[in-house]
C-alpha atoms as a PDB file:
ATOM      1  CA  UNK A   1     -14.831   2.928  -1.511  1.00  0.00           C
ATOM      2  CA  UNK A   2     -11.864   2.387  -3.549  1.00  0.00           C
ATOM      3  CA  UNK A   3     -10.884  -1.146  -3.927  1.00  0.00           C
ATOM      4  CA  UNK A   4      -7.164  -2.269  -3.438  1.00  0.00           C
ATOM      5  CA  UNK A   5      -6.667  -3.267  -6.680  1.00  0.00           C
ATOM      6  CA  UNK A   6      -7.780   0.098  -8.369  1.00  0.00           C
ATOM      7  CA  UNK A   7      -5.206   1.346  -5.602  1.00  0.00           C
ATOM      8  CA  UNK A   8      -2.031  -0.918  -7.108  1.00  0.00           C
ATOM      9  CA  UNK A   9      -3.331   0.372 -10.322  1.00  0.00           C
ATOM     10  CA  UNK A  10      -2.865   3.923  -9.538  1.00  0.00           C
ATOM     11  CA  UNK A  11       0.426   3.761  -7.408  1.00  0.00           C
ATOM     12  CA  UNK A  12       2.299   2.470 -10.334  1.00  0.00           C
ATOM     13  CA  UNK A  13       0.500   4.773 -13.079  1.00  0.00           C
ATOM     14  CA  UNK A  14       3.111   7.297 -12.808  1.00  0.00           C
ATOM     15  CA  UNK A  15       5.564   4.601 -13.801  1.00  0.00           C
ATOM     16  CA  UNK A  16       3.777   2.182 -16.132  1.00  0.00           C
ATOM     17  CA  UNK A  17       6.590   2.037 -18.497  1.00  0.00           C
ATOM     18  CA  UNK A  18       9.265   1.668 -16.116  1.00  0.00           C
ATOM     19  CA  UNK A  19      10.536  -1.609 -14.812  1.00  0.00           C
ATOM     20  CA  UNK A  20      12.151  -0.915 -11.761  1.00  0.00           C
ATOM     21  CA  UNK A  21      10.332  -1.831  -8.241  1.00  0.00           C
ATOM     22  CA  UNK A  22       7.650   1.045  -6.988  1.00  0.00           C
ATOM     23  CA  UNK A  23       9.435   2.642  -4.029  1.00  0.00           C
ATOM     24  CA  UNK A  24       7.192   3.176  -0.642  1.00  0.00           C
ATOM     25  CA  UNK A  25       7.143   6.620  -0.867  1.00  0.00           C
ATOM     26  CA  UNK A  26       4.977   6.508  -4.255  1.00  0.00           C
ATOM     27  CA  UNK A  27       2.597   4.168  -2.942  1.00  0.00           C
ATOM     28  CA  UNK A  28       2.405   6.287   0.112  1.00  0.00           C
ATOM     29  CA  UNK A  29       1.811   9.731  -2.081  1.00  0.00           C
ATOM     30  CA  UNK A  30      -0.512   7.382  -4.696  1.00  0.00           C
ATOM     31  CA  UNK A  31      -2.647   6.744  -1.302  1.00  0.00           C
ATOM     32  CA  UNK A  32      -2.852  10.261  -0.099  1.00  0.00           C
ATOM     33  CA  UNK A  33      -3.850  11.233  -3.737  1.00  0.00           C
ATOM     34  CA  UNK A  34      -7.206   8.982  -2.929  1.00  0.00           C
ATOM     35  CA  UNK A  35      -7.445  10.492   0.294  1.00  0.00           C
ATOM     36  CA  UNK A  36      -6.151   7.382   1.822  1.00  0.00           C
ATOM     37  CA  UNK A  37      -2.954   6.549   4.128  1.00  0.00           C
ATOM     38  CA  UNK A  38      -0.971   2.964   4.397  1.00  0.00           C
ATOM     39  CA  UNK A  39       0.045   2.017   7.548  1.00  0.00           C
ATOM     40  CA  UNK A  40       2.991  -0.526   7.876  1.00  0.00           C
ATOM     41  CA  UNK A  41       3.655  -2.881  10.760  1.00  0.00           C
ATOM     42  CA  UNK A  42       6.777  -4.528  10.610  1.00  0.00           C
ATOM     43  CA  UNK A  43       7.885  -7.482  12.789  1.00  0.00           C
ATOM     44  CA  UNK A  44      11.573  -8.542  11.714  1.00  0.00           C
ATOM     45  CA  UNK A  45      11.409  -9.065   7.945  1.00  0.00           C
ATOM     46  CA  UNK A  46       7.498  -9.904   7.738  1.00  0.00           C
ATOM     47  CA  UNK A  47       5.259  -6.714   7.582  1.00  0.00           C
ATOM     48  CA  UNK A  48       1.893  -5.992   6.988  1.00  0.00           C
ATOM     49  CA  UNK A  49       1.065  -3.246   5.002  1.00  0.00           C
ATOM     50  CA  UNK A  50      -2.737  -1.679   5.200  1.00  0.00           C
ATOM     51  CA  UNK A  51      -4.583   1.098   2.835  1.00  0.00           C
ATOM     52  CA  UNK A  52      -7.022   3.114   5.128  1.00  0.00           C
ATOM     53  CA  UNK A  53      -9.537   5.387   3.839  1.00  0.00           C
ATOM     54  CA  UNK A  54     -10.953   7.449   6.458  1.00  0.00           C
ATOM     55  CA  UNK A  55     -14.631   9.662   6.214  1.00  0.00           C
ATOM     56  CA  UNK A  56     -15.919  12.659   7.666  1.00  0.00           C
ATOM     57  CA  UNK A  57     -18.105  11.961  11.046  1.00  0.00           C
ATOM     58  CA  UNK A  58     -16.406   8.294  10.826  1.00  0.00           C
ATOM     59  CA  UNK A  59     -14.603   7.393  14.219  1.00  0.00           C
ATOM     60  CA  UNK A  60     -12.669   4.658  12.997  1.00  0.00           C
ATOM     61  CA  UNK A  61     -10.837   4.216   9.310  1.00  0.00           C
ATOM     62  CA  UNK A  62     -11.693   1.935   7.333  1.00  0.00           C
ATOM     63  CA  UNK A  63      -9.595  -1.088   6.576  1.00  0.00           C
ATOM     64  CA  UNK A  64      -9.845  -0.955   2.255  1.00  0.00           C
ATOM     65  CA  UNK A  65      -7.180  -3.827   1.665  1.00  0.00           C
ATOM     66  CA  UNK A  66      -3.935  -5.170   3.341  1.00  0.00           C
ATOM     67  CA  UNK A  67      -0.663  -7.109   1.753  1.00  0.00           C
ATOM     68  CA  UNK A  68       1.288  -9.203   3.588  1.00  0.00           C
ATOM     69  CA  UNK A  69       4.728 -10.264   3.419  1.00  0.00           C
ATOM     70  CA  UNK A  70       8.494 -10.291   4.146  1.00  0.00           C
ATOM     71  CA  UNK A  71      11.631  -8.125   2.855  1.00  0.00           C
ATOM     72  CA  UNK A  72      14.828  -9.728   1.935  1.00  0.00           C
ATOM     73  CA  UNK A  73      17.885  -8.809   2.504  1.00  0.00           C
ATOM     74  CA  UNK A  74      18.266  -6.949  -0.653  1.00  0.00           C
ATOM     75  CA  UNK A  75      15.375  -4.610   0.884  1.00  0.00           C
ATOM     76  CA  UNK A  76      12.953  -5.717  -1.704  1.00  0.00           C
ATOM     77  CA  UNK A  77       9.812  -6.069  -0.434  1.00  0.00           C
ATOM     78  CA  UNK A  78       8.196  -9.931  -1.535  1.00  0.00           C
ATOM     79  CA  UNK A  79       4.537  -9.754  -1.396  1.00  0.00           C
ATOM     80  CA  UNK A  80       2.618 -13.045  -0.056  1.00  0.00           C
ATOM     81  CA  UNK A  81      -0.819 -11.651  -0.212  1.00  0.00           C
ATOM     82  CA  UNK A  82      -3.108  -8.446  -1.646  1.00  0.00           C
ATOM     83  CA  UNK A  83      -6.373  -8.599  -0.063  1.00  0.00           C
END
């Protein structure tokens, strides 16, 4: 399995010299590139995003790593936690 970390790594490869925030939608398409999928549940501004990695002849995905957090109003995500 892929660890979370090596998953943040490989999200913002595309855009290691850049220095503006990594949009959802990369992170998202860095996770399907692994054969993973995120899933987001958002409760007001907190959320909790998950990286799920999912085998053949397995019923249930697996949970690989989770961030939580809260958006402010800007709509920049502030992350309390990587797991």
């Amino acid at each position: 399995r892929k660890s979370w970390l090596l998953f943040v790594a490989a999200a913002a490869s595309a855009r290691a010299c850049s220095t503006s925030p990594v949009a959802y939608s990369e992170v998202e398409a860095a996770a399907a590139r692994l054969g993973c999928r995120l899933s987001a549940r958002v409760t007001g501004p907190a959320y909790r995003l998950e990286l799920l990695w999912e085998g053949p002849g397995e019923e249930e995905p697996s949970l690989l790593g989770y961030s939580d957090g809260f958006t402010l109003p800007t709509g920049v995500a502030h992350l309390e936690s990587i797991q």
